[in-house]
N, C-alpha and C. Protein backbone atom coordinates (compact mmCIF):
# COMPACT_ATOMS: atom_id res chain seq x y z
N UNK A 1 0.84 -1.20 0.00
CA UNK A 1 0.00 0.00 0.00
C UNK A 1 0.88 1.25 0.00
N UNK A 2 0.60 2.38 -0.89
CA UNK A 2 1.35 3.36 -1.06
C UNK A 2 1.17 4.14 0.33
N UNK A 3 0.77 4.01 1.52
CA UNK A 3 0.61 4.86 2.56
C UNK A 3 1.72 4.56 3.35
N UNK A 4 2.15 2.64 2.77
CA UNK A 4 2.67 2.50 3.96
C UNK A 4 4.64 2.55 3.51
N UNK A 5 4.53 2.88 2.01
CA UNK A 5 5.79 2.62 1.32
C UNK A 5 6.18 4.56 1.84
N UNK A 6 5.09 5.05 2.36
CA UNK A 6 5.44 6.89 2.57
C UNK A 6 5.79 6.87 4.11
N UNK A 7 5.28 5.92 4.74
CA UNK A 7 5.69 5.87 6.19
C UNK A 7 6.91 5.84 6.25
N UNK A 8 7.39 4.21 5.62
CA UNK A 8 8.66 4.26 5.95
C UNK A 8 9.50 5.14 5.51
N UNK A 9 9.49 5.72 4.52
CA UNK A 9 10.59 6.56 3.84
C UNK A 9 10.49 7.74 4.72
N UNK A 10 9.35 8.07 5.26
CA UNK A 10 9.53 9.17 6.25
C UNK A 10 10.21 8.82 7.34
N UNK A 11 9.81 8.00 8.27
CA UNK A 11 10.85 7.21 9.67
C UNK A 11 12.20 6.76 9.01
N UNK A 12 12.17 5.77 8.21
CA UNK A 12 13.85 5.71 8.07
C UNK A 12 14.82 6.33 7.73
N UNK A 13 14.22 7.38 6.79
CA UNK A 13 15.00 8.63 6.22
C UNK A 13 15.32 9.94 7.04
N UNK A 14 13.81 10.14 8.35
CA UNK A 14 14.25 10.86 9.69
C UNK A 14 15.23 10.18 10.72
N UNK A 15 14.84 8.84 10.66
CA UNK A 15 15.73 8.30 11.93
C UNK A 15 17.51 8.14 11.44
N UNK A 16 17.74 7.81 10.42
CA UNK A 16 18.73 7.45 9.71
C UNK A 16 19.79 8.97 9.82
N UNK A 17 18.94 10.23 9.43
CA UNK A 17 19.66 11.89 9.66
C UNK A 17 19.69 11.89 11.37
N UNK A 18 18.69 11.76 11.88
CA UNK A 18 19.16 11.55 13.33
C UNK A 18 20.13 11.08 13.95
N UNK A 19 20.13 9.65 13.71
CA UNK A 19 21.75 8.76 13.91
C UNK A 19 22.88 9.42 13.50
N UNK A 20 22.85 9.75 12.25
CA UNK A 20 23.97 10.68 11.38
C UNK A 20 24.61 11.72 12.09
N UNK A 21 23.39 12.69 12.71
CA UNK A 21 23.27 13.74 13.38
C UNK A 21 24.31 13.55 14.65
N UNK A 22 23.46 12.81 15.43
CA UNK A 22 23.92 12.15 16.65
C UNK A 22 25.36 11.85 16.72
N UNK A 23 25.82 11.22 15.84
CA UNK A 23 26.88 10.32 15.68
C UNK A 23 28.04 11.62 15.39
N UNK A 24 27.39 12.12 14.59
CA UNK A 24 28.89 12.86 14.04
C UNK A 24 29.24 14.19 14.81
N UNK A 25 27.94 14.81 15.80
CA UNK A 25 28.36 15.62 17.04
C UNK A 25 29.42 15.15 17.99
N UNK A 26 28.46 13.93 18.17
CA UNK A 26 28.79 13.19 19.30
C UNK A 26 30.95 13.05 18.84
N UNK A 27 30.62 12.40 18.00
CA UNK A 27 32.41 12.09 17.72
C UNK A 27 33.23 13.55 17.74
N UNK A 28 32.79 14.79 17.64
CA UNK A 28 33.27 15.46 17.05
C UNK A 28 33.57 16.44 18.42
N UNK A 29 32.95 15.87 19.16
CA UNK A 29 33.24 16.56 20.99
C UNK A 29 34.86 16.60 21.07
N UNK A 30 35.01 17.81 21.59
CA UNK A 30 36.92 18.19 21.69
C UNK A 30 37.22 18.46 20.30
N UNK A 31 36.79 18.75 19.62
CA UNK A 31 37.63 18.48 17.93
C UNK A 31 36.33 19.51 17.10
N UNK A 32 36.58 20.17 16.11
CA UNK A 32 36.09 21.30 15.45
C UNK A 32 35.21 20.12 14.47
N UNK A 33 33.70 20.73 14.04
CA UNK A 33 32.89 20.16 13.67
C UNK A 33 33.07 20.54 12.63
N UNK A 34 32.73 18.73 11.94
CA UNK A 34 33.09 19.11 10.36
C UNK A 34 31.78 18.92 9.83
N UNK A 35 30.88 18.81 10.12
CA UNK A 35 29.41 18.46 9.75
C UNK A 35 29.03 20.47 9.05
N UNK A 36 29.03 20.06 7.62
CA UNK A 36 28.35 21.10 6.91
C UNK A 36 27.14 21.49 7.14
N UNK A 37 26.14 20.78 7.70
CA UNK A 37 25.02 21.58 8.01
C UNK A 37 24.72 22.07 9.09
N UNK A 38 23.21 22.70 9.19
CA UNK A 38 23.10 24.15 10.25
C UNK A 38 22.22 23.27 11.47
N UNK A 39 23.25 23.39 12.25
CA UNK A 39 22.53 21.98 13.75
C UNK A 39 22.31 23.11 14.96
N UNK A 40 22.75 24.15 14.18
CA UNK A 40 22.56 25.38 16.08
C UNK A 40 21.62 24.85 16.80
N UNK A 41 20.49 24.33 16.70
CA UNK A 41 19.60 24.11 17.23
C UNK A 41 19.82 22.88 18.42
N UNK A 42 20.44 22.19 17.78
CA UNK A 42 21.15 21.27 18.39
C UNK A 42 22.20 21.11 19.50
N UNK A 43 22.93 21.84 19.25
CA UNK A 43 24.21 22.33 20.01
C UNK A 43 24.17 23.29 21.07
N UNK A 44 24.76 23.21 21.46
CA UNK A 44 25.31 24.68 23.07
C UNK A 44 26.08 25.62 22.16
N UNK A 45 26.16 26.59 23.02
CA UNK A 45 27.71 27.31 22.55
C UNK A 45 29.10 26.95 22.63
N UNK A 46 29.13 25.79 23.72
CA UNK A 46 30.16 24.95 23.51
C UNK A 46 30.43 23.88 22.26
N UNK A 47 29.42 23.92 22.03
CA UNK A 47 29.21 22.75 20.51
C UNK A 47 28.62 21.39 21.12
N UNK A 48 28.36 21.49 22.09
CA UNK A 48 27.91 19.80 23.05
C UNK A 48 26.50 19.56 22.60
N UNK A 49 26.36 18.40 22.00
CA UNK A 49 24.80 17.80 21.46
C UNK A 49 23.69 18.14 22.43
N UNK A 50 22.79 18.69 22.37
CA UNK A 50 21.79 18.94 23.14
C UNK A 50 20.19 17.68 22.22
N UNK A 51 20.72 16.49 23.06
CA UNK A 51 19.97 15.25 22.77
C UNK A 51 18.51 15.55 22.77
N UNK A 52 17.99 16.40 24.20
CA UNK A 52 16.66 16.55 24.16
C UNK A 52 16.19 17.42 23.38
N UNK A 53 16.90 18.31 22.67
CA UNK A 53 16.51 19.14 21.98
C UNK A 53 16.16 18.25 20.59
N UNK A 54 17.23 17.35 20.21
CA UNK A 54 16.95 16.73 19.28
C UNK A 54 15.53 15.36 18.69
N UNK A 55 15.35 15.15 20.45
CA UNK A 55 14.10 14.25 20.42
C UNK A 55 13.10 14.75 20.27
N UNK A 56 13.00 16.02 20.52
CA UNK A 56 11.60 16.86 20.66
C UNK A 56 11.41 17.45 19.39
N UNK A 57 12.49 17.98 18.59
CA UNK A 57 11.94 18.49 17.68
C UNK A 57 11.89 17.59 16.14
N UNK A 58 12.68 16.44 16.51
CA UNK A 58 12.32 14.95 15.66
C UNK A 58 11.03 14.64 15.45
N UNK A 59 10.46 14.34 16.84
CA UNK A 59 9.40 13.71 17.60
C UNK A 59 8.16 14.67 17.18
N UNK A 60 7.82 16.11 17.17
CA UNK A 60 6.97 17.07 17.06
C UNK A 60 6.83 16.96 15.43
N UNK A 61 7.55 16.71 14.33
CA UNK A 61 8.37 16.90 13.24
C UNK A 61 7.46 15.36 12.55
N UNK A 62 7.79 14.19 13.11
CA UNK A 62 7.25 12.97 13.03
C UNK A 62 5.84 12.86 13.11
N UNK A 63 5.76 13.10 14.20
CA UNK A 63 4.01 12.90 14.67
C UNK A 63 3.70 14.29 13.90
N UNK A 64 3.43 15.20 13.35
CA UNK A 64 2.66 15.78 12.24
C UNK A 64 2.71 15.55 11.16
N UNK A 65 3.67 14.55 10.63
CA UNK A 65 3.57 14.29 9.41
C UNK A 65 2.44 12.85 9.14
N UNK A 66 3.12 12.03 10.73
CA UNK A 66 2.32 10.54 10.39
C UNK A 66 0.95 11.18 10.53
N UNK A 67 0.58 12.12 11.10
CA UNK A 67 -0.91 12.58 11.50
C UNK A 67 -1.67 12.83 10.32
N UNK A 68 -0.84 14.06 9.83
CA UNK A 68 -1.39 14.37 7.88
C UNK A 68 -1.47 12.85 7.21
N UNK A 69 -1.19 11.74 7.65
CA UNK A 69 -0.99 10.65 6.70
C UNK A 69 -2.31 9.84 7.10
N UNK A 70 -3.12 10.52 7.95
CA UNK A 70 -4.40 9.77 8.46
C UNK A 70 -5.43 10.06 7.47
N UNK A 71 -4.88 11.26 6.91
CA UNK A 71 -6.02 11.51 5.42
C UNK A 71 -6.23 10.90 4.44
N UNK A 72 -5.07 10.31 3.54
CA UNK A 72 -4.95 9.37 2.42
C UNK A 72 -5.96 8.06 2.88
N UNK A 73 -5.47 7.22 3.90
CA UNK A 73 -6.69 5.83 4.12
C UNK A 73 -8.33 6.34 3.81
N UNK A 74 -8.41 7.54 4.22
CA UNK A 74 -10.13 7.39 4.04
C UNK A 74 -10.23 7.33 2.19
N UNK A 75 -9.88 7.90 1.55
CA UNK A 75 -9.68 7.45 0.23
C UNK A 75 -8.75 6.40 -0.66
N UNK A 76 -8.81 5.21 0.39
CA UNK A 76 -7.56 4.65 -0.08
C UNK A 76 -8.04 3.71 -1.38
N UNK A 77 -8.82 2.99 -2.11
CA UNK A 77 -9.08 2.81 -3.15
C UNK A 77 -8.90 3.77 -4.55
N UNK A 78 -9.25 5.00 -4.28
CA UNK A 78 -9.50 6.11 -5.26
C UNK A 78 -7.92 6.36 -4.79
N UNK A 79 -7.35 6.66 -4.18
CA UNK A 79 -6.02 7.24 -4.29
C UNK A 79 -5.00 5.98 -4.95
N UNK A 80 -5.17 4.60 -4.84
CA UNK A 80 -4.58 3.75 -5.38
C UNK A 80 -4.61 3.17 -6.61
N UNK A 81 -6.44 3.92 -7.27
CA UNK A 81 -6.22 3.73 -8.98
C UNK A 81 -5.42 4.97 -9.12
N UNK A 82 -5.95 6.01 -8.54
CA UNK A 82 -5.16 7.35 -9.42
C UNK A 82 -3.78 6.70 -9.69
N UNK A 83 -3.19 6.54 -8.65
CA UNK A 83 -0.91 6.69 -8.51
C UNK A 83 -1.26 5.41 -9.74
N UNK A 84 -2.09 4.29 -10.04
CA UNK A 84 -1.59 3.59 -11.06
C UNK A 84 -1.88 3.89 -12.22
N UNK A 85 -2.67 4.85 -12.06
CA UNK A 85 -3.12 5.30 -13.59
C UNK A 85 -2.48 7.12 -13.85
N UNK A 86 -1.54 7.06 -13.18
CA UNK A 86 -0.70 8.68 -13.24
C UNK A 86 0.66 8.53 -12.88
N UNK A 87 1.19 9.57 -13.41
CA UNK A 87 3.01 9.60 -13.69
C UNK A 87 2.78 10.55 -12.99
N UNK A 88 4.12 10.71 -12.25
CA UNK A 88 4.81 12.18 -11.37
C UNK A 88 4.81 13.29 -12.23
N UNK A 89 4.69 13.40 -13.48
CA UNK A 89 4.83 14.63 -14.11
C UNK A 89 2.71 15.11 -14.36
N UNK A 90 1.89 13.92 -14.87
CA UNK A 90 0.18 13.81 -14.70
C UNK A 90 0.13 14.30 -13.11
N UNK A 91 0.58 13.83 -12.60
CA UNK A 91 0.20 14.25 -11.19
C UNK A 91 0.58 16.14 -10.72
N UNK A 92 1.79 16.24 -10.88
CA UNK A 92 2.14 17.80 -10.61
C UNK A 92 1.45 18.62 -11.70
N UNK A 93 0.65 18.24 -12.66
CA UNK A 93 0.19 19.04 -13.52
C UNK A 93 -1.17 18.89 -13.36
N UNK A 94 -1.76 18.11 -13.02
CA UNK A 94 -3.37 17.83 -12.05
C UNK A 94 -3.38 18.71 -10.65
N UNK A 95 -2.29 18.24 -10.44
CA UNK A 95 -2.48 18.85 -8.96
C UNK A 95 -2.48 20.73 -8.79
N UNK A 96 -1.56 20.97 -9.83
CA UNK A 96 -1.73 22.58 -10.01
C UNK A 96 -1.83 23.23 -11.26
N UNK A 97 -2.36 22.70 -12.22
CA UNK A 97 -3.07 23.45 -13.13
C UNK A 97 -4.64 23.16 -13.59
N UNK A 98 -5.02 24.24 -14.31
CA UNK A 98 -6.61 23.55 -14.48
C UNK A 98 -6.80 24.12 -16.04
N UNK A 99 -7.13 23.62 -16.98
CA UNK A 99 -7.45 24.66 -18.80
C UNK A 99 -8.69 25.26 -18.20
N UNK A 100 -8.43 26.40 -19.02
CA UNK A 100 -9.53 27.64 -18.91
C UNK A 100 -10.09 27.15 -20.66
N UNK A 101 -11.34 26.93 -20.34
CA UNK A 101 -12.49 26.32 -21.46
C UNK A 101 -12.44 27.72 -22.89
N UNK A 102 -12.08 29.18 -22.15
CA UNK A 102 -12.13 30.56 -22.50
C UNK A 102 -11.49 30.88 -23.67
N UNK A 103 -10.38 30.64 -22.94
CA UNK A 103 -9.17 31.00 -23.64
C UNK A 103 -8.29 29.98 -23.96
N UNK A 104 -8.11 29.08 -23.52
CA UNK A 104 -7.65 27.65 -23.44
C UNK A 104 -6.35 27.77 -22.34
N UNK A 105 -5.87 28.51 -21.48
CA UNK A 105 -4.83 28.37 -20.94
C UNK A 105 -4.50 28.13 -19.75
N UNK A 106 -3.88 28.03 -18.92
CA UNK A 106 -3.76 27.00 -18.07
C UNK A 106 -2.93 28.36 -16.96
N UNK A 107 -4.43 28.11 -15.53
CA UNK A 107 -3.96 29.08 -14.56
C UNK A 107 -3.34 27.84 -13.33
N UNK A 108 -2.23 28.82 -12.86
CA UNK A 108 -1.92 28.73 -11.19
C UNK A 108 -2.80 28.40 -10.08
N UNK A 109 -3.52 27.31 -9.73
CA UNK A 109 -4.34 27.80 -8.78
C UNK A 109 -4.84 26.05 -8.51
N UNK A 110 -4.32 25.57 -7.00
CA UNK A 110 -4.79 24.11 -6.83
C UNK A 110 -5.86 24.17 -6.12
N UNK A 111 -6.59 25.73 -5.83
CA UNK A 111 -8.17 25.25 -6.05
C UNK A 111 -9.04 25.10 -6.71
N UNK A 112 -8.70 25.19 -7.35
CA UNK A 112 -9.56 24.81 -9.28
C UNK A 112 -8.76 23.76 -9.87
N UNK A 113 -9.07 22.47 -9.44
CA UNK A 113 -8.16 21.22 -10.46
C UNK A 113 -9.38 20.73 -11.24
N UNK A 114 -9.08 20.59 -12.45
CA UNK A 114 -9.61 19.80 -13.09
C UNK A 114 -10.27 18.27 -12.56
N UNK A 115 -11.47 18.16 -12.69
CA UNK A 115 -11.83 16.74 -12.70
C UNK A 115 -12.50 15.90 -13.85
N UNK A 116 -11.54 14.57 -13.83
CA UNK A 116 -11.79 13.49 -14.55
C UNK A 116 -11.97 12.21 -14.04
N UNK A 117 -13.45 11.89 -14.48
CA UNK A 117 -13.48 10.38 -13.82
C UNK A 117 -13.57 10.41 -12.65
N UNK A 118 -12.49 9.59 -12.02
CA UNK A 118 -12.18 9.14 -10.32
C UNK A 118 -11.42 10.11 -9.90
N UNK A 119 -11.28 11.76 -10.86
CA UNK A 119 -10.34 12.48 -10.33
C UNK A 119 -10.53 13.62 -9.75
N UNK A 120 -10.36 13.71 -8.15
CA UNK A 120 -10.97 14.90 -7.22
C UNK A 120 -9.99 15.64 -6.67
N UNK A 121 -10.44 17.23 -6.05
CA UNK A 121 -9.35 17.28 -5.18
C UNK A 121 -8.92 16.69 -3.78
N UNK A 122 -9.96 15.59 -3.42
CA UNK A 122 -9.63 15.20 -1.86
C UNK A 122 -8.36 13.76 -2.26
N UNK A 123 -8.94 13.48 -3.57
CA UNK A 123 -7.58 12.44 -4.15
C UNK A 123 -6.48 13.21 -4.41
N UNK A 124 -6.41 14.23 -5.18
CA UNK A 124 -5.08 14.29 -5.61
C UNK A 124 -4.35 15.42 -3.93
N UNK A 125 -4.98 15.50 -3.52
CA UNK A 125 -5.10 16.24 -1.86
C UNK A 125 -4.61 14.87 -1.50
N UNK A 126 -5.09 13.55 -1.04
CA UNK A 126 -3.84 12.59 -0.57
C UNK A 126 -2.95 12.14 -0.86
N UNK A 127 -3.07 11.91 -2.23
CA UNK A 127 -1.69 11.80 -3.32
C UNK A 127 -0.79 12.69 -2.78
N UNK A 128 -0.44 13.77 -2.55
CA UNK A 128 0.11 14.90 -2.36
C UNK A 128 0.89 14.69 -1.25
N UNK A 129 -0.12 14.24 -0.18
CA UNK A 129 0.55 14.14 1.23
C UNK A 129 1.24 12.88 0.85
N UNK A 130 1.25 12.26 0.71
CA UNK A 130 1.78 11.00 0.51
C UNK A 130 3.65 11.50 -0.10
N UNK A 131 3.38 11.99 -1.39
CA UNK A 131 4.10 12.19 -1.77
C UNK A 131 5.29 13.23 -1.02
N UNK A 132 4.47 14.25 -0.26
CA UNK A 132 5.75 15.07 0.51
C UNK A 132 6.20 14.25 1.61
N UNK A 133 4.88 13.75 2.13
CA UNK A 133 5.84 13.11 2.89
C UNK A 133 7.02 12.25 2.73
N UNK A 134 6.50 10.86 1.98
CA UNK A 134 8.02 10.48 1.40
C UNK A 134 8.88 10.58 0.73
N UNK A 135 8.97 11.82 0.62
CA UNK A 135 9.91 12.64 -0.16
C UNK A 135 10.96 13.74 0.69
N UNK A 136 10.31 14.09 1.74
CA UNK A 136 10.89 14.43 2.98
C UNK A 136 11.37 13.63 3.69
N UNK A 137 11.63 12.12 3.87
CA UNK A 137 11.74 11.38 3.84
C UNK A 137 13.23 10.68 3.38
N UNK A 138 13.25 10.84 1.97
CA UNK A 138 14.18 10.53 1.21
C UNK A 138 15.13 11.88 0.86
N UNK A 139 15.11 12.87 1.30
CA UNK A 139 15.64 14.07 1.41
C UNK A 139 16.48 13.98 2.65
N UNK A 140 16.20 13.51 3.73
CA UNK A 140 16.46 13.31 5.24
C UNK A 140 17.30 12.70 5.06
N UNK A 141 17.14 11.22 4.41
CA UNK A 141 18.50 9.86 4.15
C UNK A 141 19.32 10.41 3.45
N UNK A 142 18.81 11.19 2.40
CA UNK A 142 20.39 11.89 1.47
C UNK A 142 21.26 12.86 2.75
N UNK A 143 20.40 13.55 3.33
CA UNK A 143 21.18 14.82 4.38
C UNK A 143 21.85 13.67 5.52
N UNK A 144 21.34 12.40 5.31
CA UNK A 144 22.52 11.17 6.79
C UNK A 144 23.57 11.35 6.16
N UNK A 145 23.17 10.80 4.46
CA UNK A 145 24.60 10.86 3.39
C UNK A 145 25.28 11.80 3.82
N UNK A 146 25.26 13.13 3.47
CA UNK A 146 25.50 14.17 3.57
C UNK A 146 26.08 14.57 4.64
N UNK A 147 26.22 13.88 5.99
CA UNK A 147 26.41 14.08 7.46
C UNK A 147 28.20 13.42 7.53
N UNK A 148 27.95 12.09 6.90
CA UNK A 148 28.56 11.00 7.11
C UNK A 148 29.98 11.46 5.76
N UNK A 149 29.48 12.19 4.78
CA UNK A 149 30.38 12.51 4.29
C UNK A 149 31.27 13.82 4.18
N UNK A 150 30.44 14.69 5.11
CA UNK A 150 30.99 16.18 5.63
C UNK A 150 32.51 15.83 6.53
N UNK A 151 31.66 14.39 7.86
CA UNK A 151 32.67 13.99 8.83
C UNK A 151 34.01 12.89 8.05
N UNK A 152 33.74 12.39 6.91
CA UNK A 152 34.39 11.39 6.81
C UNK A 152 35.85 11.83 5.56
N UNK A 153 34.88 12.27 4.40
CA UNK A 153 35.53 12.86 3.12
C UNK A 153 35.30 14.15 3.17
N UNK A 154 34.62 15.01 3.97
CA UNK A 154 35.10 16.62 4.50
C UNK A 154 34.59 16.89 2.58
N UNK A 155 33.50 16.46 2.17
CA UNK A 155 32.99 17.26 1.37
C UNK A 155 31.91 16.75 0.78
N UNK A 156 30.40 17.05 1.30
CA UNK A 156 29.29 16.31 1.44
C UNK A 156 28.35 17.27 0.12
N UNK A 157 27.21 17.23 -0.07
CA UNK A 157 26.17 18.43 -0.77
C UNK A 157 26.94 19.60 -0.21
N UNK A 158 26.51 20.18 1.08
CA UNK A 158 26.51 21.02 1.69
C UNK A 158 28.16 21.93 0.87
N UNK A 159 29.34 21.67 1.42
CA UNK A 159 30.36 21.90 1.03
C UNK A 159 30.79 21.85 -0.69
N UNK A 160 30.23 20.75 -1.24
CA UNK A 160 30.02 21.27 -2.44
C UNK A 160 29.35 22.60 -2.87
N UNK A 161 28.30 22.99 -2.00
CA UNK A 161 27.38 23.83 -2.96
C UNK A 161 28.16 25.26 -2.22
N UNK A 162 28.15 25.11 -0.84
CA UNK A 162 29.04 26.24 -0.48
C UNK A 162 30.80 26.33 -1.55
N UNK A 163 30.99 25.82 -2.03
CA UNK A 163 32.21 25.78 -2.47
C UNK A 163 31.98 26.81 -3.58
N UNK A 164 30.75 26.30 -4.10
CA UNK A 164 30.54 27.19 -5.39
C UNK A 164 29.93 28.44 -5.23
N UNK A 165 29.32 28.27 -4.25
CA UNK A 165 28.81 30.15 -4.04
C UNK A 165 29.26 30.29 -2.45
N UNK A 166 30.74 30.88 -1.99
CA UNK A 166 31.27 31.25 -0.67
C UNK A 166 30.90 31.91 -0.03
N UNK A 167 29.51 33.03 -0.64
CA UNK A 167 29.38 34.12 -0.01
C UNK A 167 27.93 33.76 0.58
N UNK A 168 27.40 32.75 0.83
CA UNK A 168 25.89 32.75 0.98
C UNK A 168 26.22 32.52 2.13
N UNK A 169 24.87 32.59 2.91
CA UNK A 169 25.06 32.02 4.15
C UNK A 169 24.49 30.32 4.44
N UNK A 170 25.01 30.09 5.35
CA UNK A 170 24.25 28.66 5.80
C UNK A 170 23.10 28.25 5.67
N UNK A 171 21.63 28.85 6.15
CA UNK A 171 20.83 28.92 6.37
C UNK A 171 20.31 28.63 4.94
N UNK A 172 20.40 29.99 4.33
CA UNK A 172 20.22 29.80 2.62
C UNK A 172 20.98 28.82 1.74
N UNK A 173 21.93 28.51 2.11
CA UNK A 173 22.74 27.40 1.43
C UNK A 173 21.26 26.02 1.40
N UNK A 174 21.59 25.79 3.01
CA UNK A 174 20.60 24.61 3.44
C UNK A 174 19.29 24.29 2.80
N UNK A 175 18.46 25.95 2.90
CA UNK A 175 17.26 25.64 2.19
C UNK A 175 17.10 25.51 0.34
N UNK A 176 18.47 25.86 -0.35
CA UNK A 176 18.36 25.65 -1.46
C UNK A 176 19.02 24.08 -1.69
N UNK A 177 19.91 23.91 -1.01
CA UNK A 177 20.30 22.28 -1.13
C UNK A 177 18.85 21.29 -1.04
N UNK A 178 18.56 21.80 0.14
CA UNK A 178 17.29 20.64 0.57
C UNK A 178 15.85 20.76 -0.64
N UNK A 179 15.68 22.24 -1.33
CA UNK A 179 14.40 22.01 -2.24
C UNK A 179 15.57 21.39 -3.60
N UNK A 180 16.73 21.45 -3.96
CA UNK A 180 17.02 20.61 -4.98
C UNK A 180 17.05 19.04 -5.13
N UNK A 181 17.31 18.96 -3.56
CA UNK A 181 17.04 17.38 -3.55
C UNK A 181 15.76 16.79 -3.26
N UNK A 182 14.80 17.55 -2.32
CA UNK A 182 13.27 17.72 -2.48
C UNK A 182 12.71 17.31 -4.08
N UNK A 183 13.25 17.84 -4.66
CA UNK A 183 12.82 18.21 -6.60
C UNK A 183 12.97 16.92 -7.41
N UNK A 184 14.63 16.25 -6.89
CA UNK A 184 15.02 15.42 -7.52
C UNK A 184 14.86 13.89 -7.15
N UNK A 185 14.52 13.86 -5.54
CA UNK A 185 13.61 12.67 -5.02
C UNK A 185 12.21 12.32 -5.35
N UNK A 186 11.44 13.53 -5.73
CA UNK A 186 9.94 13.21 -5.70
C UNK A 186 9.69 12.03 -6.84
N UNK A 187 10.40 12.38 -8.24
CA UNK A 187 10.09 11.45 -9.14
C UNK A 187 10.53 10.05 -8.40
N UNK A 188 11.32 9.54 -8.15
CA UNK A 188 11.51 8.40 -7.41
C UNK A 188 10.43 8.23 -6.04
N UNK A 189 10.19 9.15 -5.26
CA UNK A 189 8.86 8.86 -4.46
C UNK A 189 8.09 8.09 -5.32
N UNK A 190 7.61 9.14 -5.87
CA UNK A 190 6.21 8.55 -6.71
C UNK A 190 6.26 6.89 -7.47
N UNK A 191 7.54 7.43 -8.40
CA UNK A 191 7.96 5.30 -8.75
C UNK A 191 7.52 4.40 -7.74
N UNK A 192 7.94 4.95 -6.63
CA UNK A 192 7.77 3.83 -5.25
C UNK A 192 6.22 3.66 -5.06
N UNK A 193 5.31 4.47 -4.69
CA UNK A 193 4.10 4.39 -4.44
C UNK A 193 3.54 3.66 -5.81
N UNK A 194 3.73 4.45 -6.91
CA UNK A 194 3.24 3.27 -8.13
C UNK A 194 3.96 1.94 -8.17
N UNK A 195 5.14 1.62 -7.86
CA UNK A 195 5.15 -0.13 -7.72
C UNK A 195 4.36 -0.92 -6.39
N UNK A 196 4.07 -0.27 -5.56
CA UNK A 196 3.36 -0.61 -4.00
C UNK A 196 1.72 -0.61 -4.34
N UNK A 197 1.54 0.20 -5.66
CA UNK A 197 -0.19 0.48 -5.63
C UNK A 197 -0.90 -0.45 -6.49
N UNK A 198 0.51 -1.66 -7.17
CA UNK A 198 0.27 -2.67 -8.06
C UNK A 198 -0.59 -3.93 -7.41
């Protein structure tokens, strides 16, 4: 079932950056942190892992996503022909465009989707969740990558992309790393839910 192929990719791909997280603070106590991404949140001013900080905002982070994922089951038939009868590219173009009958052209706006058939917005509304979620998910496991190779080979995403533009800051670095790999996981999300919806 595609609900449950979005679970896991959400838990293993959070728990997996967690460990990562964990691990490479933790080692990095007495010794200058080589972990490219932005953990302030995490840390003291000494640089010392602040664990509970990390369970809580895991944990708060988790449980709203599995919660949003209570929506997809009530349509879970209709959401499981759609993903087999739609591609990741049918889907992002259902989901936010609609033809204007008028003029023929195609507005911005995912409160006006087109419907066909079995196709609503409370479906392509769980499709959706499904999809961020395990896609956030698989964004998370690349950023363990990313952890494991900041500490190990001292040049992960992060340091790559800072390499190429020196002057940005962290923060902005982070959030453009994370929607490129956001971008470039979803098509593989979706593969996954369409082999699970077989």
């Amino acid at each position: 079932m595609p609900i449950v192929v979005a679970l896991m990719l959400l838990w293993i791909g959070s728990l997996l950056d967690m460990a990562s997280t964990y691990y490479v603070l933790s080692a990095s106590i007495g010794d200058e942190i080589r972990i490219r991404e932005v953990n302030q949140y995490l840390t003291n001013s000494d640089g010392d892992l602040l664990l509970v900080n990390m369970f809580i905002i895991n944990g708060v982070f988790l449980f709203a996503l599995s919660l949003a994922m209570m929506f997809p089951p009530k349509n879970r038939k209709m959401v499981k022909k759609y993903i087999q009868e739609t591609g990741y590219f049918t889907h992002v173009k259902d989901g936010l465009f609609i033809s204007n009958k008028k003029d023929d052209l195609l507005i911005l706006n995912k409160n006006l989707v087109r419907k066909e058939d079995f196709v609503s917005r409370r479906v392509i509304f769980s499709v959706s969740i499904l999809m961020f979620a395990g896609t956030i998910g698989g964004v998370r496991f690349l950023f363990s990558i990313n952890n494991l190779m900041e500490y190990y080979v001292h040049s992960g995403f992060m340091s790559l992309f800072l390499g190429v533009f020196p002057a940005l800051h962290e923060y902005i670095a982070l959030t453009i790393v994370f929607l490129l790999l956001y971008k470039v996981s979803s098509p593989f999300t979706y593969l996954l839910l369409r082999l699970s919806a077989r």
